[in-house]
Protein backbone atom coordinates (compact mmCIF):
# COMPACT_ATOMS: atom_id res chain seq x y z
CA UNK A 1 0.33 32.72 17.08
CA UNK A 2 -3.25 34.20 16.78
CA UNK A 3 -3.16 37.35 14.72
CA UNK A 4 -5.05 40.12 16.67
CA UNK A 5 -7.04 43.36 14.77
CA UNK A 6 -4.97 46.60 15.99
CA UNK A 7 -7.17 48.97 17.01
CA UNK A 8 -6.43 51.33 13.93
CA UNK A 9 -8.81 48.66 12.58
CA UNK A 10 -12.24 49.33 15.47
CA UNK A 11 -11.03 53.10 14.95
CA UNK A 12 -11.44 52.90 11.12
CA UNK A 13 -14.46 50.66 11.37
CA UNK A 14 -16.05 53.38 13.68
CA UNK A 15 -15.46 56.26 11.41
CA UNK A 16 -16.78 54.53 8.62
CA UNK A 17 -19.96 53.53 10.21
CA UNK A 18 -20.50 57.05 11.63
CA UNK A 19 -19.91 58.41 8.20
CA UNK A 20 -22.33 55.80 6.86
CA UNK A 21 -25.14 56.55 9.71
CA UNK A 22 -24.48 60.92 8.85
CA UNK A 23 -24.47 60.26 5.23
CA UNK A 24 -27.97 57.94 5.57
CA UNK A 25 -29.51 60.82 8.18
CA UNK A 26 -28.60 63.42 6.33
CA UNK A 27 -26.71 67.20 7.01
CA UNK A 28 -30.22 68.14 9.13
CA UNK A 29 -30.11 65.48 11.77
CA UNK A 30 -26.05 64.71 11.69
CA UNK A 31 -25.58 68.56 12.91
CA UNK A 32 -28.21 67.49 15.72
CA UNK A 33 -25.96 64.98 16.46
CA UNK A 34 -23.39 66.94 16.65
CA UNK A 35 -24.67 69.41 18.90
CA UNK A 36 -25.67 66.81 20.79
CA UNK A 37 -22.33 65.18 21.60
CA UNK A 38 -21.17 68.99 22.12
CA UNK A 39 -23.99 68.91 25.38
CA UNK A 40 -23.47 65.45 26.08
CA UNK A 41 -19.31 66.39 26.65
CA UNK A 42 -20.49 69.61 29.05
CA UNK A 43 -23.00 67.61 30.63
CA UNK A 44 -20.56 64.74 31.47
CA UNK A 45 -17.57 67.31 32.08
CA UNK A 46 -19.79 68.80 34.98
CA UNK A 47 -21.81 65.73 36.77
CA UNK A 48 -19.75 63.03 35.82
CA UNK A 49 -17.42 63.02 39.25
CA UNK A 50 -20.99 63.53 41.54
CA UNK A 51 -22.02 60.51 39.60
CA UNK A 52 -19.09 58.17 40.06
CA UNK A 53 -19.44 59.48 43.98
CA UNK A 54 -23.19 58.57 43.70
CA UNK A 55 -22.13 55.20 42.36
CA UNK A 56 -19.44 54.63 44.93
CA UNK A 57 -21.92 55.23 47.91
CA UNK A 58 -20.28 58.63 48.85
CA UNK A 59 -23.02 61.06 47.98
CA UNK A 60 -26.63 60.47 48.10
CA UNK A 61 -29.85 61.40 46.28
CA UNK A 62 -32.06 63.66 48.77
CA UNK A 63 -29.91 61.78 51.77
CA UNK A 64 -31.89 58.61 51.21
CA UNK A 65 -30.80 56.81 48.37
CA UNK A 66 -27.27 55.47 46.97
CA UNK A 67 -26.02 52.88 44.85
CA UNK A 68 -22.72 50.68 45.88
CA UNK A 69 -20.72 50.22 42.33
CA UNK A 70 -17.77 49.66 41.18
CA UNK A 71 -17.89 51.04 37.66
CA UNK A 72 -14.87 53.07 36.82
CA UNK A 73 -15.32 56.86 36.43
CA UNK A 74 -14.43 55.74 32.53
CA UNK A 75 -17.76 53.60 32.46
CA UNK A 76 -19.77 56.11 33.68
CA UNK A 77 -18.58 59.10 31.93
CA UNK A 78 -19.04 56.82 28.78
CA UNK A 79 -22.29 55.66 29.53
CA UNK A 80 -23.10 59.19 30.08
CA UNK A 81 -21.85 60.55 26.96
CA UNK A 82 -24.35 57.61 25.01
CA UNK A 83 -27.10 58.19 26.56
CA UNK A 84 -27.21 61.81 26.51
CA UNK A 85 -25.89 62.06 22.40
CA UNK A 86 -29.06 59.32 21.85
CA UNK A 87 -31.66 61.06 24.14
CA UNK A 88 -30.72 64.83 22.62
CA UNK A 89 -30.62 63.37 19.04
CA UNK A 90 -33.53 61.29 18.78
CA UNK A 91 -36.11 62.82 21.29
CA UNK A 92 -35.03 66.69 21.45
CA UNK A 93 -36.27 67.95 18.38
CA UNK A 94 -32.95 69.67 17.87
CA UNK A 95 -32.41 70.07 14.36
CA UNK A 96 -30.03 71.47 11.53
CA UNK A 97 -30.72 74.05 9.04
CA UNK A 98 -32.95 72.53 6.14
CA UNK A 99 -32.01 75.59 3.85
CA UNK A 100 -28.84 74.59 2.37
CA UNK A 101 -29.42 73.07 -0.97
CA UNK A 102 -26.53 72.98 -2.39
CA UNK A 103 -24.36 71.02 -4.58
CA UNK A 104 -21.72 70.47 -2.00
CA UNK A 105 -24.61 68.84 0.48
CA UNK A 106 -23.63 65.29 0.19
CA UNK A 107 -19.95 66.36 0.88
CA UNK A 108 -20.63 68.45 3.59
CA UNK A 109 -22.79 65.25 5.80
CA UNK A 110 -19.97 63.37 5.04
CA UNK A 111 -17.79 66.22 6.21
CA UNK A 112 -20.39 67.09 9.28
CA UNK A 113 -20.04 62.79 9.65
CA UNK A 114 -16.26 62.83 9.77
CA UNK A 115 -16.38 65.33 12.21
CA UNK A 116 -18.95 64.04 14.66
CA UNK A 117 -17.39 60.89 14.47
CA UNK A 118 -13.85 62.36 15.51
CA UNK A 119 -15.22 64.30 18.27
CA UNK A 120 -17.03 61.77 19.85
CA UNK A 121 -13.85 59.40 19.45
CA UNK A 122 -11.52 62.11 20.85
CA UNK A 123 -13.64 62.44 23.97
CA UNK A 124 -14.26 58.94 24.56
CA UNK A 125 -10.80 58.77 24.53
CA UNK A 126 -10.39 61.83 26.89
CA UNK A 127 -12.72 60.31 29.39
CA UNK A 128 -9.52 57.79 29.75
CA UNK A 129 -6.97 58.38 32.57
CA UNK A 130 -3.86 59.50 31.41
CA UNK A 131 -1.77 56.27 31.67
CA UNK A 132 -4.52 54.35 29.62
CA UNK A 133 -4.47 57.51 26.84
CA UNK A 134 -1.18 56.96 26.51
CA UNK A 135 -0.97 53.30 26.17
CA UNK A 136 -3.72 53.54 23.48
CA UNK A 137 -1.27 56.22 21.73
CA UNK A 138 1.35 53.75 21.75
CA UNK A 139 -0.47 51.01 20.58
CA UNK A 140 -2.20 52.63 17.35
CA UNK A 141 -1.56 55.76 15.15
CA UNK A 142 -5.47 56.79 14.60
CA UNK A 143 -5.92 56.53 18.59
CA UNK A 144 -2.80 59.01 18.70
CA UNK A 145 -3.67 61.05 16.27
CA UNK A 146 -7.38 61.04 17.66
CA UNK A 147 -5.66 61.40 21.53
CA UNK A 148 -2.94 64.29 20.18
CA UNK A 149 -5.34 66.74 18.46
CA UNK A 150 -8.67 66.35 21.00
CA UNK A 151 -8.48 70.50 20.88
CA UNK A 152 -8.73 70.64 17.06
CA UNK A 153 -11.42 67.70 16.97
CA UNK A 154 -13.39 70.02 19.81
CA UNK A 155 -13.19 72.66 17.62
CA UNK A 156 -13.09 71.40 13.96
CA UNK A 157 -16.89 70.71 13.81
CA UNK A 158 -17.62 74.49 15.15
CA UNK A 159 -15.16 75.95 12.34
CA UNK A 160 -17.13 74.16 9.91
CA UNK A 161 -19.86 75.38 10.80
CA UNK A 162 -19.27 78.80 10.66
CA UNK A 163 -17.51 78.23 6.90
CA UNK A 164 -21.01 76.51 5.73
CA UNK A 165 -22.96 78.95 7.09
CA UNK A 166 -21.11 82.07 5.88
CA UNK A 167 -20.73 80.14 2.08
CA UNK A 168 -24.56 79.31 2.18
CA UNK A 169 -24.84 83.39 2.74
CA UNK A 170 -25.67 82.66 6.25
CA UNK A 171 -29.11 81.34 5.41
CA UNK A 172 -31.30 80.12 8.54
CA UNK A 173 -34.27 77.81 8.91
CA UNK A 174 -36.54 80.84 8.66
CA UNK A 175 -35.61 81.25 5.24
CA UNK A 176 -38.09 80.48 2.66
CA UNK A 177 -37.36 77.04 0.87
């Protein structure tokens, strides 16, 4: 009998490489990111069904062209998601406040890191139909943890926010360095 990795294992693996990437970017660029997947998770909340009918053949661009797919409305929405976190936080210029120097800095990107990570797991997993949630739940306590608490990793990341900038004194990018 072949001994399988549980997906507690990808989960962890994930997390640890998004804390690695935000703690190698830096607090600046993983808020970016972070924004980011918050625009990506409208952006996708609000086309994502006019794209799966695009894909299907149902709806057309300007009545001329359409595509005949069968990706899943979980592939696209995913897809989606990707794209728009990679486009917004490489090529938007969106950045973080650079006027936090503090000692708790390298905490807080790993903090920021944790965060993004979660978020971006929870909705991946939220772009899932129900039935497949739940199996996932079932099959692995991160994923239900991650699945159970999508609210608090929605708003977890905007809490901390708010705490950092009221402890920093509420400091912006304006502020001289």
């Amino acid at each position: 009998m072949v001994n399988l990795p549980s997906w507690d294992l990808f989960i962890t693996l994930f997390f640890i490489i998004g804390i690695a990437y935000g703690f190698i970017l830096q607090k600046e660029k993983i808020i970016a990111t972070l924004v980011s997947a918050y625009i990506a998770l409208v952006i996708v909340s609000v086309w994502s069904e006019t794209l799966h009918k695009f894909f299907l053949g149902e709806k057309a661009v300007l009545n001329q062209l359409f595509v005949r797919s069968n990706a899943s409305p979980f592939t696209i929405q995913v897809i989606m998601f990707a794209v728009i976190i990679l486009l917004l936080s490489s090529k938007s210029g969106i950045s973080g406040s650079k006027a936090s120097k503090s000692i708790l800095s390298p905490l807080e990107s790993i903090i920021y890191s944790f965060l993004t990570t979660a978020l971006i797991l929870s909705s991946i997993f939220y772009f899932l139909p129900a039935e497949a949630r739940t199996a996932f739940a079932a099959q692995s306590k991160l994923a239900k943890l991650i699945i159970d608490y999508h609210n608090w990793w929605i708003m977890l990341p905007v809490l901390f926010l708010l705490f950092t900038g009221f402890r920093n004194g509420g400091s912006s990018s304006r502020s001289s360095e």
